[in-house]
C-alpha atoms as a PDB file:
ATOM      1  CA  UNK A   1       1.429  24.171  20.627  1.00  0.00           C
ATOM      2  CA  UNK A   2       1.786  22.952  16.988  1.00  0.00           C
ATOM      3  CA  UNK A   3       4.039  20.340  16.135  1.00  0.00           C
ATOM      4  CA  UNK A   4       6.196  20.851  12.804  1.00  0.00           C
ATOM      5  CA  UNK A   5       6.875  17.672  10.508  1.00  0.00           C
ATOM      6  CA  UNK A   6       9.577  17.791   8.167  1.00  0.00           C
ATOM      7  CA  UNK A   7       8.458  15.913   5.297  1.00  0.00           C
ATOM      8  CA  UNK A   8      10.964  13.292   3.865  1.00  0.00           C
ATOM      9  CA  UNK A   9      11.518  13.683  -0.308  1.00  0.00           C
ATOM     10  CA  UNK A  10      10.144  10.202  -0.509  1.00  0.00           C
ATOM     11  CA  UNK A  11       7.238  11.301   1.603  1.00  0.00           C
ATOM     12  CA  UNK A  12       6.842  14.288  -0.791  1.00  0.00           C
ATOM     13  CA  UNK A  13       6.715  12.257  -4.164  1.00  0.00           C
ATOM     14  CA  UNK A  14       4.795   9.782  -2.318  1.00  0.00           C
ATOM     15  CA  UNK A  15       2.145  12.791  -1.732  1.00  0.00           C
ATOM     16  CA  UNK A  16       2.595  13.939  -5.226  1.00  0.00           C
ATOM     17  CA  UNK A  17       1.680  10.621  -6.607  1.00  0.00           C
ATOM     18  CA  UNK A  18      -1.442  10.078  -4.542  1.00  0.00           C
ATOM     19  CA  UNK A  19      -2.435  13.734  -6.130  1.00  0.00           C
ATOM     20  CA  UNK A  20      -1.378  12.418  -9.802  1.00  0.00           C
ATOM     21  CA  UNK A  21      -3.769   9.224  -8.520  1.00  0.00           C
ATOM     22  CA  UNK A  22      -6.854  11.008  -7.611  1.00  0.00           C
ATOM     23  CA  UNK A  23      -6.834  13.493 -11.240  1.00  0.00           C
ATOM     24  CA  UNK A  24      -5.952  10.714 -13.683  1.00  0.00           C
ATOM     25  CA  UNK A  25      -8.580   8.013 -12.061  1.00  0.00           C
ATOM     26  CA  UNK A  26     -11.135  10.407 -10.433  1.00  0.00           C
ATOM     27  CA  UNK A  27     -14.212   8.181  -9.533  1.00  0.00           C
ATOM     28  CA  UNK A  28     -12.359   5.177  -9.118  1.00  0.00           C
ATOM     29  CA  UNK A  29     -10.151   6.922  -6.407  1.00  0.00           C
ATOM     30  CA  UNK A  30     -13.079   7.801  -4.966  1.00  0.00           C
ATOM     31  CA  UNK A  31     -14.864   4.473  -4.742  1.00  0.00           C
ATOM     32  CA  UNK A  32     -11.578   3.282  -3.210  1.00  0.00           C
ATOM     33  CA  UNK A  33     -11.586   5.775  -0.497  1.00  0.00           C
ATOM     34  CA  UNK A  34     -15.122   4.878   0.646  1.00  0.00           C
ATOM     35  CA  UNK A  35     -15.091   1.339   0.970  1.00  0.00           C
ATOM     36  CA  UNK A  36     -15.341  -0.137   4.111  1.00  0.00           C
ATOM     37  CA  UNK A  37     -12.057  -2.598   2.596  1.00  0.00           C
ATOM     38  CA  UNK A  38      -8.566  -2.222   3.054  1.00  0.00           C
ATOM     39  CA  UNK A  39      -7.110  -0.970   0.146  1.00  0.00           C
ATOM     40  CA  UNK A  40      -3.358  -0.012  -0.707  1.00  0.00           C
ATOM     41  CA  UNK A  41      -1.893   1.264  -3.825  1.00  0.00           C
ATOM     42  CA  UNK A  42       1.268   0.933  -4.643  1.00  0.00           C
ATOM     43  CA  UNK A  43       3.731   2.061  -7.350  1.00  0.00           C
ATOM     44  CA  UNK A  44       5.202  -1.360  -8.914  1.00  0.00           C
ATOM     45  CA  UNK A  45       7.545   0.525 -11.040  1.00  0.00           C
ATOM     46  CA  UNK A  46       9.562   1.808  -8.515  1.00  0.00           C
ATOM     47  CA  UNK A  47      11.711  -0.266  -6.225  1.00  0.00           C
ATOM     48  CA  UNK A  48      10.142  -1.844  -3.351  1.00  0.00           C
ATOM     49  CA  UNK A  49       6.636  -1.149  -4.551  1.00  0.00           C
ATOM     50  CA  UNK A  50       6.371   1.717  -2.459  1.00  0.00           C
ATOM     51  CA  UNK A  51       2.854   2.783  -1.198  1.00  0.00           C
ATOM     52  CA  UNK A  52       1.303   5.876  -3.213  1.00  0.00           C
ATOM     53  CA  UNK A  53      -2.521   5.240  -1.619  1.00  0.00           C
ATOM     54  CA  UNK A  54      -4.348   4.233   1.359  1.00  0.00           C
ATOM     55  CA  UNK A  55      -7.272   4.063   2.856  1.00  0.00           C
ATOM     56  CA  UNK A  56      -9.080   5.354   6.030  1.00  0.00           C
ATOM     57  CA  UNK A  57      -9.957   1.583   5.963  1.00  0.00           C
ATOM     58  CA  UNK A  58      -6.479  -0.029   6.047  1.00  0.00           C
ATOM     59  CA  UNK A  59      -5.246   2.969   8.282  1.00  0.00           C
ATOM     60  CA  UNK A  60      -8.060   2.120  10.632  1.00  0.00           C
ATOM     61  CA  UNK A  61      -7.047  -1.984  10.095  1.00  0.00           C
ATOM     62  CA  UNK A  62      -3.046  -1.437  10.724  1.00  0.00           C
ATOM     63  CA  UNK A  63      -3.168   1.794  13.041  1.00  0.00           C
ATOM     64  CA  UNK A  64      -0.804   3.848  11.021  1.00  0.00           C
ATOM     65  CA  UNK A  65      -1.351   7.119   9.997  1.00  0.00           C
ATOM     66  CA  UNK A  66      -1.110   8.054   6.424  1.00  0.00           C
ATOM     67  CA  UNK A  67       2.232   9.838   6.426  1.00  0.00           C
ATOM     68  CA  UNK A  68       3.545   6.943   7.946  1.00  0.00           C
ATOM     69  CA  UNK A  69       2.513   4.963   5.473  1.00  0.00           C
ATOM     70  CA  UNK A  70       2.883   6.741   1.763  1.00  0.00           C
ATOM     71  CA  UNK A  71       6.168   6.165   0.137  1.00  0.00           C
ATOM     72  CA  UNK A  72       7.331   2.835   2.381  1.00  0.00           C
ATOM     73  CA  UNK A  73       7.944  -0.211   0.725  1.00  0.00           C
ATOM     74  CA  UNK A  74       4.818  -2.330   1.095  1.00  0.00           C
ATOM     75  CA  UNK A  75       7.069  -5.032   2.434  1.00  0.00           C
ATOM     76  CA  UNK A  76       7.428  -3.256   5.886  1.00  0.00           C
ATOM     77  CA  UNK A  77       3.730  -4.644   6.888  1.00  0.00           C
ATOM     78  CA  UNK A  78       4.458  -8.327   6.222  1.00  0.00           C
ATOM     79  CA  UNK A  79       5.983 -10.157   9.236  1.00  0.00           C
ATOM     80  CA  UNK A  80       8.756 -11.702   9.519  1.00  0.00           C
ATOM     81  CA  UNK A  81       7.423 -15.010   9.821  1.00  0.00           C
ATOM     82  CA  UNK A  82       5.206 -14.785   6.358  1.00  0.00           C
ATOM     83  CA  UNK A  83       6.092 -17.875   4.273  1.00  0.00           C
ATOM     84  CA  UNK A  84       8.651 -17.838   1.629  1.00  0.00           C
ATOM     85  CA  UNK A  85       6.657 -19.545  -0.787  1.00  0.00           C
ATOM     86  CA  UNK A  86       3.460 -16.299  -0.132  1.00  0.00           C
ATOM     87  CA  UNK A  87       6.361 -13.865  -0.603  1.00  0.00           C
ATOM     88  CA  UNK A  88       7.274 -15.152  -3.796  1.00  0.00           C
ATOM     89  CA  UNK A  89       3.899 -15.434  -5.358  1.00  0.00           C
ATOM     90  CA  UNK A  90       3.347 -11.297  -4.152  1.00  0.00           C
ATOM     91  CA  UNK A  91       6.496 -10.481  -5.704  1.00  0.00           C
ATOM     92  CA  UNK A  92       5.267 -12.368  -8.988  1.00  0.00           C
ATOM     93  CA  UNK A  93       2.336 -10.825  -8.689  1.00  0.00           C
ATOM     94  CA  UNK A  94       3.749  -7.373  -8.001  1.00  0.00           C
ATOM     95  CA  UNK A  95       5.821  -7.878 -11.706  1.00  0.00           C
ATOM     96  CA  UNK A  96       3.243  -8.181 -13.526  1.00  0.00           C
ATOM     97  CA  UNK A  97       3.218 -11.901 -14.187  1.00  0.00           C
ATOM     98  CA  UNK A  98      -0.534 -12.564 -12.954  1.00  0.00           C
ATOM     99  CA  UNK A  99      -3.025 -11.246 -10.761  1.00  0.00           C
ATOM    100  CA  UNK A 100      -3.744 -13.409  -7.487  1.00  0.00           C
ATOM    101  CA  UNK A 101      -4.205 -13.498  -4.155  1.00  0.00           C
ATOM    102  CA  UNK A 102      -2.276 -15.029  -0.606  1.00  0.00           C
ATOM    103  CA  UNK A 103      -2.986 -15.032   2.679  1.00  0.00           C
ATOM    104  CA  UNK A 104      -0.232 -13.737   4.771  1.00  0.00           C
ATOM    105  CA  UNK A 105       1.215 -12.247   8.349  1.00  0.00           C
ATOM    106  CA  UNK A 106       0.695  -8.372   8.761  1.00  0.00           C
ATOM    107  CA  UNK A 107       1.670  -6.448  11.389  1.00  0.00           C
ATOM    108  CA  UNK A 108      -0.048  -3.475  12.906  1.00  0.00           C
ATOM    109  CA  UNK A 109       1.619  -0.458  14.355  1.00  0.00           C
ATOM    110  CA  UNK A 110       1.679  -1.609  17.892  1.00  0.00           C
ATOM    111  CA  UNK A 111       3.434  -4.240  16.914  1.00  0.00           C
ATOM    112  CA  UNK A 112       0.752  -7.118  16.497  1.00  0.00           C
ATOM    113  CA  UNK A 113      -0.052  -9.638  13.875  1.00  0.00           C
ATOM    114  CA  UNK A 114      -3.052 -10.284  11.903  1.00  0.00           C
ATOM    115  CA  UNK A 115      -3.980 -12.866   8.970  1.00  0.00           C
ATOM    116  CA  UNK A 116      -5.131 -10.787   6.269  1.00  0.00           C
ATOM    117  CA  UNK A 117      -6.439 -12.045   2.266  1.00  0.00           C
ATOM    118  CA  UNK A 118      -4.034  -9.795  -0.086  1.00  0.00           C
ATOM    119  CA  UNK A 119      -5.302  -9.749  -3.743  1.00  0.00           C
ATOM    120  CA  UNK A 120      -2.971  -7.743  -6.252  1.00  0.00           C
ATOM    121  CA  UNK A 121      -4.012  -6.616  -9.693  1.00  0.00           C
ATOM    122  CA  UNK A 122      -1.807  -4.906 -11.807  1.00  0.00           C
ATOM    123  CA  UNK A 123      -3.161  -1.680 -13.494  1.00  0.00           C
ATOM    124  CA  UNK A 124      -0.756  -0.818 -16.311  1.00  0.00           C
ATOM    125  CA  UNK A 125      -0.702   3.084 -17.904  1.00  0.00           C
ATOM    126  CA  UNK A 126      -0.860   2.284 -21.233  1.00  0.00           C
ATOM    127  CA  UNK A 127      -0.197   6.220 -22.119  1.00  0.00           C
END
């Protein structure tokens, strides 16, 4: 038998933004989809950074699913363990400041922790 999800509101404009994603950047959307990296997109104007796009890559890497995943705050990978000193450089980073990269704790769905290279690059709407 079926199962019925309710769908949150955040998990609803996180679905709505992945669709405003794919029509404004079309072929790069697509080119993130398909590679074999982890890749997360996530809305910096919004508190928390929450997540807008994954894909089948990082799902595969962390072991969520993708409703799990669209409209959390990209914090709620990180570990609790993961430096102070990383966390500020990704929230930097996450501003706007610079682009740049950290190594850092992740944790999967299961519940255990990986290493993983972050690298964050702002992409700024100039419309």
């Amino acid at each position: 038998m079926p199962t019925i999800t309710i769908k949150s509101e955040e998990q609803k404009d996180a679905e709505a933004d992945v669709e405003r994603v794919h029509d404004d950047l079309g072929p790069f959307v697509v080119a993130a989809e398909t590679t074999r990296m982890a890749m997360v997109f996530t809305n910096a104007k919004e508190p928390g950074n929450p997540i807008i796009f994954t894909n089948d890559s990082f799902l595969s890497l962390t072991g969520y699913d993708r409703d799990e995943v669209l409209g959390q705050s990209f914090n709620f990978l990180m570990a609790h363990a993961s430096d102070a000193r990383s966390l500020a450089t990704i929230a930097s980073e996450f501003e706007g400041n610079s682009a740049g990269g950290s190594e850092i704790r992740y944790r999967r769905k299961d519940g255990s922790e990986f290493w993983a290279a972050i690298f964050i690059s702002p992409v700024r709407d100039e419309r």
